[in-house]
C-alpha atoms as a PDB file:
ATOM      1  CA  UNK A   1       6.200  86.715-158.424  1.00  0.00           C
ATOM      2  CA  UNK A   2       5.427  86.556-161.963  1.00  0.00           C
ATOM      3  CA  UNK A   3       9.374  86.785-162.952  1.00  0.00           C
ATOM      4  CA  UNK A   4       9.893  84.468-160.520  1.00  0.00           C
ATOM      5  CA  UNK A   5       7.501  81.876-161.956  1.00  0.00           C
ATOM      6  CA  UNK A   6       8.555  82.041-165.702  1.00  0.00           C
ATOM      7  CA  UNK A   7      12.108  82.223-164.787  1.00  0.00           C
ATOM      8  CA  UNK A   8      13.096  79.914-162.335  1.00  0.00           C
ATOM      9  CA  UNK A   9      16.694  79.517-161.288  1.00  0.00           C
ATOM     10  CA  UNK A  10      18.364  76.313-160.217  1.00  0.00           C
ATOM     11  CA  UNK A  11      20.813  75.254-158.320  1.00  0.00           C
ATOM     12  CA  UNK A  12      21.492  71.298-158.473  1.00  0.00           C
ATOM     13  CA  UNK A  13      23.930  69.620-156.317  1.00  0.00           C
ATOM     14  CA  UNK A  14      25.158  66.154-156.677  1.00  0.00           C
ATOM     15  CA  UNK A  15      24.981  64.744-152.419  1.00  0.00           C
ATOM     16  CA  UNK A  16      26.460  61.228-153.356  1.00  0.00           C
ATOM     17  CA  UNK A  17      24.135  59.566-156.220  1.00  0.00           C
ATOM     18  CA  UNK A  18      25.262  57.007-158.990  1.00  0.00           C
ATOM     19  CA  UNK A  19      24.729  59.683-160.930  1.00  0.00           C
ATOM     20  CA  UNK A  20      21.923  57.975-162.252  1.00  0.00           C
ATOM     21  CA  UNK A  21      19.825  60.835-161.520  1.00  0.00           C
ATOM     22  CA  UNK A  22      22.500  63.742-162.537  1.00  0.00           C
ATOM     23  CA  UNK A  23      22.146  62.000-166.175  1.00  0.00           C
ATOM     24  CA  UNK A  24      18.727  62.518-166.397  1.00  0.00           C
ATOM     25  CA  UNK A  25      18.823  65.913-164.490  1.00  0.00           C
ATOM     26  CA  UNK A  26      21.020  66.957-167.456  1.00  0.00           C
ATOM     27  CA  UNK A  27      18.685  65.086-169.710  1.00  0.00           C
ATOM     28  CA  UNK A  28      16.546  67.560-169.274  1.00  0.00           C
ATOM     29  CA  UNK A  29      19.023  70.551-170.882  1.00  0.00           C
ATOM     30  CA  UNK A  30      19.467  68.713-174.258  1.00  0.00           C
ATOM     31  CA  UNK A  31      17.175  69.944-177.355  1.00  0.00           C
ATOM     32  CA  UNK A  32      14.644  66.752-176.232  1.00  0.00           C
ATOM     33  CA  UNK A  33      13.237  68.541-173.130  1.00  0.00           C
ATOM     34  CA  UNK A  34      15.138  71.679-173.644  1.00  0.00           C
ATOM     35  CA  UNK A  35      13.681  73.012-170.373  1.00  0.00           C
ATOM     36  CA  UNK A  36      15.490  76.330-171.144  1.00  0.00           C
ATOM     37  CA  UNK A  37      12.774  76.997-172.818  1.00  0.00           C
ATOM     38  CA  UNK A  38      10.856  77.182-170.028  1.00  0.00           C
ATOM     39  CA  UNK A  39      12.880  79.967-168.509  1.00  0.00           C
ATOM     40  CA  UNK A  40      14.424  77.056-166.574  1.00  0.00           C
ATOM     41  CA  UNK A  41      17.976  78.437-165.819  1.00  0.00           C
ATOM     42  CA  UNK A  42      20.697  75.954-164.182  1.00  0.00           C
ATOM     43  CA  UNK A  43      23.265  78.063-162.265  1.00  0.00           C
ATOM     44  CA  UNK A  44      25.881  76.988-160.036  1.00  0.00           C
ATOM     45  CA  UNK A  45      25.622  80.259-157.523  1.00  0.00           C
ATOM     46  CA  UNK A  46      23.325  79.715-154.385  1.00  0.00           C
ATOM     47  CA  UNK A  47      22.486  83.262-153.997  1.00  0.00           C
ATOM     48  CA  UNK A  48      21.048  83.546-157.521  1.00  0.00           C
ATOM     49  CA  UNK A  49      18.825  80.335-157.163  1.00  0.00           C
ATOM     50  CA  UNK A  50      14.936  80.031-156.461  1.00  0.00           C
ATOM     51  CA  UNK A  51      15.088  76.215-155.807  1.00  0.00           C
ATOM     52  CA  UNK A  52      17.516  73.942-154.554  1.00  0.00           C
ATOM     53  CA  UNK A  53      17.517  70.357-156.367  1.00  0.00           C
ATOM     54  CA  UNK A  54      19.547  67.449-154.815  1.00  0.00           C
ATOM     55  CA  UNK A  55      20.389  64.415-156.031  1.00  0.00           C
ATOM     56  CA  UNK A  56      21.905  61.233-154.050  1.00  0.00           C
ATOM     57  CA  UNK A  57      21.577  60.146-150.182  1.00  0.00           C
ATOM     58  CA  UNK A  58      23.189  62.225-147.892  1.00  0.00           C
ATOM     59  CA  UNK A  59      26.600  61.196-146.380  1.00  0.00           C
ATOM     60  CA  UNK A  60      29.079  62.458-143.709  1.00  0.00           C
ATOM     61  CA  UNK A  61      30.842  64.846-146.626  1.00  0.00           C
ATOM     62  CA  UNK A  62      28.304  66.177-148.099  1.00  0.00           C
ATOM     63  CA  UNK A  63      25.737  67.207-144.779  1.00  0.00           C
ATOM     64  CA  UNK A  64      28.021  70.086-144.300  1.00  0.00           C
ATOM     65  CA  UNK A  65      27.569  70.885-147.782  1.00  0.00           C
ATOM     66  CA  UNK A  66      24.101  70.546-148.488  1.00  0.00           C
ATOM     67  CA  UNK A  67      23.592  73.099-145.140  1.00  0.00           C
ATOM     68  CA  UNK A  68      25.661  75.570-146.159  1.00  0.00           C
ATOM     69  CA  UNK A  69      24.289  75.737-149.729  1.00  0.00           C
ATOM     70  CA  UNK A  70      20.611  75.807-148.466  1.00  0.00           C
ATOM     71  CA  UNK A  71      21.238  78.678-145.843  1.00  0.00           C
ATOM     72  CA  UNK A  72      23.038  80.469-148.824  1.00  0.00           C
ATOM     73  CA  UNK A  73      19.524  80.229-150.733  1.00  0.00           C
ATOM     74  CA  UNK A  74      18.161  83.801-150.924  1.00  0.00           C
ATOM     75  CA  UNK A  75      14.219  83.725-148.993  1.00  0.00           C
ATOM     76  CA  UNK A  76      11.318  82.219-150.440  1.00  0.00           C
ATOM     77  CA  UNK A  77      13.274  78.745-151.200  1.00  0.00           C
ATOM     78  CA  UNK A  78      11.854  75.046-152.277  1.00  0.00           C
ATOM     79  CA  UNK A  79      14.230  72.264-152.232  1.00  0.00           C
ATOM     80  CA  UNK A  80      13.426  69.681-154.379  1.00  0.00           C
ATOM     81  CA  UNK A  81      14.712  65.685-153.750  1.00  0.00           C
ATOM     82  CA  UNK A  82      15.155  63.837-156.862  1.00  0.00           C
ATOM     83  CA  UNK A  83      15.204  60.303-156.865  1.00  0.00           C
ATOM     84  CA  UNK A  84      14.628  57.438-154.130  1.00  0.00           C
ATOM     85  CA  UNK A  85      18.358  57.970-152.513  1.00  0.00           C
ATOM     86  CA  UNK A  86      17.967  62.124-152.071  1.00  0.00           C
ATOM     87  CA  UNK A  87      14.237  60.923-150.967  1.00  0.00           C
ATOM     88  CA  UNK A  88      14.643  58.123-148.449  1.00  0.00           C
ATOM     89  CA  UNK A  89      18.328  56.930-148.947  1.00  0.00           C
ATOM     90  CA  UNK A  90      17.347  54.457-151.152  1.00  0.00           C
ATOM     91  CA  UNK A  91      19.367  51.571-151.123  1.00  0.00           C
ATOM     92  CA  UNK A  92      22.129  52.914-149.194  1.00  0.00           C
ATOM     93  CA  UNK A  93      20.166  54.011-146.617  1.00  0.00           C
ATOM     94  CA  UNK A  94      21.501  51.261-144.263  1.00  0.00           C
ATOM     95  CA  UNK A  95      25.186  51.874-145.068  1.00  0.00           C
ATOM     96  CA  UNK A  96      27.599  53.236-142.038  1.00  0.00           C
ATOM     97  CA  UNK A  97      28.206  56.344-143.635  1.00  0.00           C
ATOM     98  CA  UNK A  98      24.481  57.351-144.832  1.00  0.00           C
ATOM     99  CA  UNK A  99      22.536  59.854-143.017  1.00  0.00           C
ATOM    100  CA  UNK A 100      19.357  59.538-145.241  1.00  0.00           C
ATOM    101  CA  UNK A 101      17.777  61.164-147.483  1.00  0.00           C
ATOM    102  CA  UNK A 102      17.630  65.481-147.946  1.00  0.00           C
ATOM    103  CA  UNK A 103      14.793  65.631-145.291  1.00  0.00           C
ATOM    104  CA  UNK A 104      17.624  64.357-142.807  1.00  0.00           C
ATOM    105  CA  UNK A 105      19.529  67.901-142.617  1.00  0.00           C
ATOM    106  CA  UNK A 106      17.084  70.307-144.535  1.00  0.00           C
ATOM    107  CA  UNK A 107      13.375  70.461-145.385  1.00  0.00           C
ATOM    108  CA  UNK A 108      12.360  69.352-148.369  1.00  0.00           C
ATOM    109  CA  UNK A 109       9.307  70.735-150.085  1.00  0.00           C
ATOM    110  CA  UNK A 110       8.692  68.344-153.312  1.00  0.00           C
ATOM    111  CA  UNK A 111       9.668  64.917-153.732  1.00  0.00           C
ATOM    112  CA  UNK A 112      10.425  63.671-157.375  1.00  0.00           C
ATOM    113  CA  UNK A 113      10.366  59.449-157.228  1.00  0.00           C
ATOM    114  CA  UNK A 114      12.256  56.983-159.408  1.00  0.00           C
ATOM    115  CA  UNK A 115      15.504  55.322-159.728  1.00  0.00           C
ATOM    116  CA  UNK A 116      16.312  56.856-161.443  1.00  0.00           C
ATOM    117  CA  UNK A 117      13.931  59.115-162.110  1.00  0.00           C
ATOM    118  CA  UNK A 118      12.467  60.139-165.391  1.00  0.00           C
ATOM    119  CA  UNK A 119      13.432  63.934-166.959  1.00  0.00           C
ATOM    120  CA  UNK A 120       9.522  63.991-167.260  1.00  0.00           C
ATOM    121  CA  UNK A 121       9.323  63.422-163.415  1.00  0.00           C
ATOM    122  CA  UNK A 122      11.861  66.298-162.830  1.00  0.00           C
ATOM    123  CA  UNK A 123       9.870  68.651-164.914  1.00  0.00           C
ATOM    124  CA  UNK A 124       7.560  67.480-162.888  1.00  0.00           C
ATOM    125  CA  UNK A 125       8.885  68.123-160.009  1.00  0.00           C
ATOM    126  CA  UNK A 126      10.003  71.402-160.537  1.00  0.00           C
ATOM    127  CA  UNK A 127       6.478  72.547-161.824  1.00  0.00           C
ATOM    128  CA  UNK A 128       5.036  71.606-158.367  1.00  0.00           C
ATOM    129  CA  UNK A 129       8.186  73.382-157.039  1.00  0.00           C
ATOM    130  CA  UNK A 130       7.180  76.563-158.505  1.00  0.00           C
ATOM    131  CA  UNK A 131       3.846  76.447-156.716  1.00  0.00           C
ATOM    132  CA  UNK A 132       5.300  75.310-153.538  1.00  0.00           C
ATOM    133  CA  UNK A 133       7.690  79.070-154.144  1.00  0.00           C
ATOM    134  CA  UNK A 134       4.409  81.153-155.248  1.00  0.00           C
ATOM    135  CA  UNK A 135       2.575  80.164-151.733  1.00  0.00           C
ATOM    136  CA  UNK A 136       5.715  80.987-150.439  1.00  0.00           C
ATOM    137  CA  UNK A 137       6.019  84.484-151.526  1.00  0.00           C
ATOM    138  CA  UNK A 138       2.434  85.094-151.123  1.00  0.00           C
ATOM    139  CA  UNK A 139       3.349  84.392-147.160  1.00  0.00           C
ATOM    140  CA  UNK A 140       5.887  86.353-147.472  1.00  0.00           C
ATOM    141  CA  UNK A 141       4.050  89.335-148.988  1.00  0.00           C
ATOM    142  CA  UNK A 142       1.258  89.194-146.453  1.00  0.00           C
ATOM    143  CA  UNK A 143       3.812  88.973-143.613  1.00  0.00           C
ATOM    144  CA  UNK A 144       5.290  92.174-145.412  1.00  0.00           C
ATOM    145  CA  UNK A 145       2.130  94.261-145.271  1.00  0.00           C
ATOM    146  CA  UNK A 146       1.609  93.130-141.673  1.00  0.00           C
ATOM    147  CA  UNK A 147       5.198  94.111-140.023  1.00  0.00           C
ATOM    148  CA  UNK A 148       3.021  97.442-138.515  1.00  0.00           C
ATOM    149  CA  UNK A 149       0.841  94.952-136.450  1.00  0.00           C
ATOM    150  CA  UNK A 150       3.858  92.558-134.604  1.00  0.00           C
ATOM    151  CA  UNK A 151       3.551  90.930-131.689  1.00  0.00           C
ATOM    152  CA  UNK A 152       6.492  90.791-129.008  1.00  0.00           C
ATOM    153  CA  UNK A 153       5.577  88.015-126.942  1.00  0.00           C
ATOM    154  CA  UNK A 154       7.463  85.376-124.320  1.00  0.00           C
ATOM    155  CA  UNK A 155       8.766  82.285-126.418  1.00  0.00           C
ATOM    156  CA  UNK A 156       7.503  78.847-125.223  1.00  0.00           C
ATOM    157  CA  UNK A 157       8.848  75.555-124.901  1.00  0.00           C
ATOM    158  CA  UNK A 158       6.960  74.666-128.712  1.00  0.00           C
ATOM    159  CA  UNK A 159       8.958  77.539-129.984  1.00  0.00           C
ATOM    160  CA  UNK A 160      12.024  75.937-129.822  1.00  0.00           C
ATOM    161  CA  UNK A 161      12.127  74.338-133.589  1.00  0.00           C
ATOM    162  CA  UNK A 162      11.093  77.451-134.710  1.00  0.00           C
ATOM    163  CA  UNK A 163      13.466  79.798-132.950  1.00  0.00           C
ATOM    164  CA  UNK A 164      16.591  77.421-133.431  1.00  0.00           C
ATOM    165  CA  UNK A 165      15.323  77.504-138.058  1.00  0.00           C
ATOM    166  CA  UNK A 166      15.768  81.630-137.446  1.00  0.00           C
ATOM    167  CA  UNK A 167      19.144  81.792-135.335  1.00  0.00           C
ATOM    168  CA  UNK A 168      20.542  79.507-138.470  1.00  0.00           C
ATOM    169  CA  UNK A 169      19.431  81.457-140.989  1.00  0.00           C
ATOM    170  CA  UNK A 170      20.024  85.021-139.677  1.00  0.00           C
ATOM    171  CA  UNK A 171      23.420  84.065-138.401  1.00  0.00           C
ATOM    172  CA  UNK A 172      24.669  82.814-142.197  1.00  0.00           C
ATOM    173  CA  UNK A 173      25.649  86.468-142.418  1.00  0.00           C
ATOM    174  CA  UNK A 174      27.959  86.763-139.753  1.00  0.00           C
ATOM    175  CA  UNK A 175      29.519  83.481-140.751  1.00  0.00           C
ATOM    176  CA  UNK A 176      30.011  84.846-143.892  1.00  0.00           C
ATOM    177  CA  UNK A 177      31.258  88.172-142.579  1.00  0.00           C
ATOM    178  CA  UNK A 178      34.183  85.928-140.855  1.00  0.00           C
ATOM    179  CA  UNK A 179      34.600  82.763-143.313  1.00  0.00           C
ATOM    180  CA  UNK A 180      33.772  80.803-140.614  1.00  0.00           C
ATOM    181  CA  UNK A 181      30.867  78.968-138.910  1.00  0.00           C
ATOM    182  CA  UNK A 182      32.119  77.755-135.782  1.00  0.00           C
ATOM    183  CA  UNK A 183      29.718  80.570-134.495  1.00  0.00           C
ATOM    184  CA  UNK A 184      28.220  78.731-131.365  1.00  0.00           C
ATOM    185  CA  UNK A 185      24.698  80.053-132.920  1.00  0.00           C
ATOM    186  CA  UNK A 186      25.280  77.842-135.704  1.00  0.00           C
ATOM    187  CA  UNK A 187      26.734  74.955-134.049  1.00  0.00           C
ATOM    188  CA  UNK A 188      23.668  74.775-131.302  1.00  0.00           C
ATOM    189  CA  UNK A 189      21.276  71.425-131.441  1.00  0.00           C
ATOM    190  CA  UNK A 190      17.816  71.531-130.644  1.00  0.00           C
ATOM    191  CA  UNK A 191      18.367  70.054-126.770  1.00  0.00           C
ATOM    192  CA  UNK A 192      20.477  72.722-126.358  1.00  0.00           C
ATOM    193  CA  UNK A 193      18.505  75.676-127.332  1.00  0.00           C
ATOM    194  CA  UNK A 194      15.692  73.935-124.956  1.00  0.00           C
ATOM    195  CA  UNK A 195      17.580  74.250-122.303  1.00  0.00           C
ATOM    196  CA  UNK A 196      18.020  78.032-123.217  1.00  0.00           C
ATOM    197  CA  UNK A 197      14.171  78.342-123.293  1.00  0.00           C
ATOM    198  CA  UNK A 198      14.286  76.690-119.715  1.00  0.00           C
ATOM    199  CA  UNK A 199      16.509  79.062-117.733  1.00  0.00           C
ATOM    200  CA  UNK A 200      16.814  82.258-119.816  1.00  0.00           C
ATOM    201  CA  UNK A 201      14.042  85.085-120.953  1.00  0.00           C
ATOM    202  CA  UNK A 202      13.176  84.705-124.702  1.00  0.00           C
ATOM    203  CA  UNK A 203      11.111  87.884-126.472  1.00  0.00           C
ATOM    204  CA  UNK A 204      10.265  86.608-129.750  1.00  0.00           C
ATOM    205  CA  UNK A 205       8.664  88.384-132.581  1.00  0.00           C
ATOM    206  CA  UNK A 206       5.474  87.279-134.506  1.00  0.00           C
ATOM    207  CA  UNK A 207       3.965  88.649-137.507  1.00  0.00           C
ATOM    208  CA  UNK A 208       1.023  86.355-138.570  1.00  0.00           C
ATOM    209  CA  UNK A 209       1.615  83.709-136.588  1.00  0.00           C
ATOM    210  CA  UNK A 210       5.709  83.520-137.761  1.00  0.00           C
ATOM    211  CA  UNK A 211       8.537  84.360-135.850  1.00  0.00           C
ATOM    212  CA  UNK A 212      10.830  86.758-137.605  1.00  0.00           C
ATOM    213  CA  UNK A 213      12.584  88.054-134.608  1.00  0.00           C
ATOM    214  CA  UNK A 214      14.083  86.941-131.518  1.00  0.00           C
ATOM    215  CA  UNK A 215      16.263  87.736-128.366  1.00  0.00           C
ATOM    216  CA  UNK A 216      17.396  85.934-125.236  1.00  0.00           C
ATOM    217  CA  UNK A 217      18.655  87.170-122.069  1.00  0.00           C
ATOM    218  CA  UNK A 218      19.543  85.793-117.961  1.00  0.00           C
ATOM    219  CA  UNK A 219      20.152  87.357-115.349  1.00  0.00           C
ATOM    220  CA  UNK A 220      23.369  87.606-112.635  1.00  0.00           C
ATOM    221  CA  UNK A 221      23.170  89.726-109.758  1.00  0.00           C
ATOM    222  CA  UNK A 222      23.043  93.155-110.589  1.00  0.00           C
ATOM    223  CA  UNK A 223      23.480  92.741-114.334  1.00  0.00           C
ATOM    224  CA  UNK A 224      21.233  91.182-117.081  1.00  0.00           C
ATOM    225  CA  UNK A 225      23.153  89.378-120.019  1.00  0.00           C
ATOM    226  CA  UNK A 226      21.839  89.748-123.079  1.00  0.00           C
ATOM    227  CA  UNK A 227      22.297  87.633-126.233  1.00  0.00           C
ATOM    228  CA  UNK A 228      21.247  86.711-129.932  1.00  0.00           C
ATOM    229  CA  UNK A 229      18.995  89.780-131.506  1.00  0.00           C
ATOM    230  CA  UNK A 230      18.248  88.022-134.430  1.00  0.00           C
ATOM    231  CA  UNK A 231      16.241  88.930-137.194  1.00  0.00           C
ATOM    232  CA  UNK A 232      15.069  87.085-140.207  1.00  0.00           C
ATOM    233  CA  UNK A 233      16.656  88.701-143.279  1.00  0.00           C
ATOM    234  CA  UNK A 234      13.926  89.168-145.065  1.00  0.00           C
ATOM    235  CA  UNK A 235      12.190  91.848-142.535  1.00  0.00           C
ATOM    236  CA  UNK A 236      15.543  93.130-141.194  1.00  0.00           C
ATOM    237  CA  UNK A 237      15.924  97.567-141.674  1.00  0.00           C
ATOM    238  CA  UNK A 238      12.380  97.804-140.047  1.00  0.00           C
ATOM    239  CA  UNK A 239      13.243  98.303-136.813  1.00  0.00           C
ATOM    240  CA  UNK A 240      12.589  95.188-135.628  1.00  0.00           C
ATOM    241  CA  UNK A 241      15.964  94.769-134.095  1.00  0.00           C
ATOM    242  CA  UNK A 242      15.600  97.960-131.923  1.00  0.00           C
ATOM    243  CA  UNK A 243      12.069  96.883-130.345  1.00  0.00           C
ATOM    244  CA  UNK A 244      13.376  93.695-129.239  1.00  0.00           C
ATOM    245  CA  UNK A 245      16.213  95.379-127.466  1.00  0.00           C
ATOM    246  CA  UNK A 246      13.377  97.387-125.694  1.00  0.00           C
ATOM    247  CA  UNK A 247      11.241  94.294-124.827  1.00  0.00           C
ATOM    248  CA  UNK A 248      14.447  92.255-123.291  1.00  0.00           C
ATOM    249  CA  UNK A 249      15.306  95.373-121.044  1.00  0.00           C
ATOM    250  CA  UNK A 250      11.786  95.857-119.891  1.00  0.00           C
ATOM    251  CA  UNK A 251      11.714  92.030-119.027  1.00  0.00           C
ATOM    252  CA  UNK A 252      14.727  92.364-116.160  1.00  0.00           C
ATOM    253  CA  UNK A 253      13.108  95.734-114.266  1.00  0.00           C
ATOM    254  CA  UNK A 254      15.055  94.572-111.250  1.00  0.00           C
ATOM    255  CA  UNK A 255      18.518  95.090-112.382  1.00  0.00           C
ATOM    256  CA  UNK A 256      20.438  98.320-112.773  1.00  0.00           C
ATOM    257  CA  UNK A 257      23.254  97.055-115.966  1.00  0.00           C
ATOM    258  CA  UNK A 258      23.217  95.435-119.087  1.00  0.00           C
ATOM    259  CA  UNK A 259      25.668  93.668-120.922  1.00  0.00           C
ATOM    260  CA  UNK A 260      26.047  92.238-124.385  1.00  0.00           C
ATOM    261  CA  UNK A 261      28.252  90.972-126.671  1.00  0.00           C
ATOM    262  CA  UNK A 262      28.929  90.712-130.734  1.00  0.00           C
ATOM    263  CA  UNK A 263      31.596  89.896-133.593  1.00  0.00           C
ATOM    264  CA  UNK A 264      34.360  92.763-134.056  1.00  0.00           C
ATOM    265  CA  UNK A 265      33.754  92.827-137.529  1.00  0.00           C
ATOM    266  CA  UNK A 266      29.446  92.625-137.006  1.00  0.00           C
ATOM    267  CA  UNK A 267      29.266  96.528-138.103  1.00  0.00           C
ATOM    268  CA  UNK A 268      24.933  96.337-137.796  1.00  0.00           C
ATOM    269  CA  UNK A 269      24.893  94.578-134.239  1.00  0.00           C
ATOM    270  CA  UNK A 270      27.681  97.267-133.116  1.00  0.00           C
ATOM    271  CA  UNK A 271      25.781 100.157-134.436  1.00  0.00           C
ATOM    272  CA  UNK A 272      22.402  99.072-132.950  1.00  0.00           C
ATOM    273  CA  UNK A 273      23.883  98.616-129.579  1.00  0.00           C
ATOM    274  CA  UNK A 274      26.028 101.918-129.588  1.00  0.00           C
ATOM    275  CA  UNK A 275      22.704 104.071-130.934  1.00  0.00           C
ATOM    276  CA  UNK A 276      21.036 101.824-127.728  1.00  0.00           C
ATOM    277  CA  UNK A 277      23.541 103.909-125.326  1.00  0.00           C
ATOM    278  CA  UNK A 278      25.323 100.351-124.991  1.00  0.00           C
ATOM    279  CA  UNK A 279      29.739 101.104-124.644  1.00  0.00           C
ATOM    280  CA  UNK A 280      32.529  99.074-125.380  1.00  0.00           C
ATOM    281  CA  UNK A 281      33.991  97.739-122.304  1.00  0.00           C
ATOM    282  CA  UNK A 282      36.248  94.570-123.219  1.00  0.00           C
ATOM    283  CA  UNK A 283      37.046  92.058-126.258  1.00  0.00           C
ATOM    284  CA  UNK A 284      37.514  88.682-125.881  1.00  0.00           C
ATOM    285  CA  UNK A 285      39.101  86.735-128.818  1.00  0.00           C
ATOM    286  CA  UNK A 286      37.462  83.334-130.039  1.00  0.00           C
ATOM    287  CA  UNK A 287      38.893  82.286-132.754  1.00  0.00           C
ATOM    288  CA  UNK A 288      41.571  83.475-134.977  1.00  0.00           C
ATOM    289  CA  UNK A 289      38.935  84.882-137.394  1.00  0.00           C
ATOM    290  CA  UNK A 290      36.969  86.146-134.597  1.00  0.00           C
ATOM    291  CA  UNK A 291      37.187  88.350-131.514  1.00  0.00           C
ATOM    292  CA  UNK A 292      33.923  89.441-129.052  1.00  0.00           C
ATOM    293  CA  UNK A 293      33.188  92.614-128.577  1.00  0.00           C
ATOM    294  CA  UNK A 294      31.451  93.076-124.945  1.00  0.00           C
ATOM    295  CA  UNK A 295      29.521  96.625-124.530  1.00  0.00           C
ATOM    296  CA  UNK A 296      27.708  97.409-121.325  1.00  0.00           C
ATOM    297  CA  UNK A 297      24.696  99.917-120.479  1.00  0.00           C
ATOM    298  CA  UNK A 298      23.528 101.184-117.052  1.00  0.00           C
ATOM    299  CA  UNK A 299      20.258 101.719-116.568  1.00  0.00           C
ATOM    300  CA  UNK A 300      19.166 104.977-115.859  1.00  0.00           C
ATOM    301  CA  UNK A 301      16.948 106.011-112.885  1.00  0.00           C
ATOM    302  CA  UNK A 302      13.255 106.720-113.128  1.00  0.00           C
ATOM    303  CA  UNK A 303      12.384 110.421-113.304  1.00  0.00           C
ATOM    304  CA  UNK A 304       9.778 111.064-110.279  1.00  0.00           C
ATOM    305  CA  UNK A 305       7.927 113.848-110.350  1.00  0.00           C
ATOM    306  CA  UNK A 306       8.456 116.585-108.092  1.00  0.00           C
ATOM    307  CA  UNK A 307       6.418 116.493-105.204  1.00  0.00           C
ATOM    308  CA  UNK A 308       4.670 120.508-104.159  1.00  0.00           C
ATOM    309  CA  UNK A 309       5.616 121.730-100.788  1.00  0.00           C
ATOM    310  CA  UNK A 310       2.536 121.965 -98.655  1.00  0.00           C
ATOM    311  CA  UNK A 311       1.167 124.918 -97.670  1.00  0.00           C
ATOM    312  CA  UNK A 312       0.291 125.638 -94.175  1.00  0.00           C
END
């Protein structure tokens, strides 16, 4: 963590502001604050930043943006809203075409005020940002020296939030994998993933008290339909994958296949499912970019002991 706390990286995006607050934001580069000095490093590559710093309220054009950029974040993140538009809207928070502030589309963990606001108040705000990432990797670490002790539990209605903030971020691979996120996974709302919870089996996966893992599966007749083995990045190579597999199979005893389905180019899912005995059976395309791959498993009978021949 220490690295992390005397070099900070930063990736500032402009959502729709006056650039009132991008003046100051750049303010705080010039010999005057020179936060540089700092270890403060402004780069313009999501996957190399620490914390995410917007400026501006949040309109139709950039939402899609400001998503895409967060889930691109590496794990621990901190997003940080400068000024009263990226906070609240601010003044154009009643206009047609505003959805609000950052919090609107993606958590925000430190809130810099003004209007605009002061290069102190960044500073600021980044300072408390690098506490808000220290907790975060402490979290992180304790999850990390946990994994050996995770729970695989039935999801609950109050999982929802949770589960639907995991499926986004694990599938940001696979969209980049294709160039495109049209992936229903990504596209799903929050009612919709309820209704999930309502009619389908969810295993999820807790390590102190956080989900890092889930799967979902139905059932139709003789065959159980399994879906979304997701895995947080952070914790994926540990298995974690594999036991869920087990746990959603367990779950439908009554049913003698299995079938599920992934991306043709999703090399990990197609390798987990083969080593699972799981066999391509069909593909289905679904967009031009990507085509499903279904594999099927039957279920092999219990082994009964032998019964001895009795005696007379």
């Amino acid at each position: 963590m220490l690295g992390f706390k005397e070099s900070p990286w930063i990736l500032h995006y402009d959502a729709s502001s006056c650039n009132g607050c991008d003046i100051e934001v750049l303010a705080c580069l010039t010999p005057l604050y020179d936060v540089e000095r700092l270890g403060v490093v402004n780069t313009g590559n999501p996957k190399h930043a620490d914390i995410f710093l917007v400026t501006g309220a949040v309109n139709e054009q950039s939402r899609d943006v400001i998503c895409n950029i967060y889930h691109q974040l590496p794990e621990p993140k901190v997003v940080v809203a400068v000024g009263c538009c990226a906070s609240t809207g601010g003044i154009f928070r009643e206009c047609y075409n505003i959805a609000g502030g950052v919090d609107s589309v993606i958590p925000v963990d430190v809130y810099v005020p003004g209007c605009a606001a002061r290069p102190e108040a960044i500073i600021d705000g980044v300072v408390r940002a690098l506490a808000v990432l220290e907790e975060k990797h402490r979290e992180m670490a304790a999850i990390a020296h946990s994994i050996d002790k995770t729970l695989y539990l039935r999801a609950e209605a109050k999982d929802a939030a949770e589960l639907l903030a995991l499926q986004k971020i694990a599938y940001q691979s696979e969209a980049e994998i294709y160039g495109d996120d049209s992936l229903p996974a990504l596209q799903q709302s929050l009612d919709d993933l309820q209704n999930d919870l309502a009619r389908m089996v969810f295993i999820k996966a807790v390590v102190n008290g956080k989900i890092i893992g889930a799967v979902r599966g139905y059932v139709e007749g003789p065959t159980a339909y399994l879906r979304r083995v997701v895995v947080h990045p952070y914790f994926r190579r540990r298995g974690i994958g594999r036991r869920l597999l087990d746990e959603i199979e367990q779950a439908f005893p009554e049913v003698t296949r299995f079938e599920a389905k992934t991306g043709h180019q999703s090399k990990r899912n197609l390798y987990q499912l083969t080593k699972r005995g799981y066999t391509e059976f069909k593909t289905e395309p679904f967009t031009p970019a990507i085509t499903w791959v279904c594999l099927q498993k039957e279920r092999k009978p219990a082994i009964q002991a032998a019964t001895p021949a009795l005696t007379q």
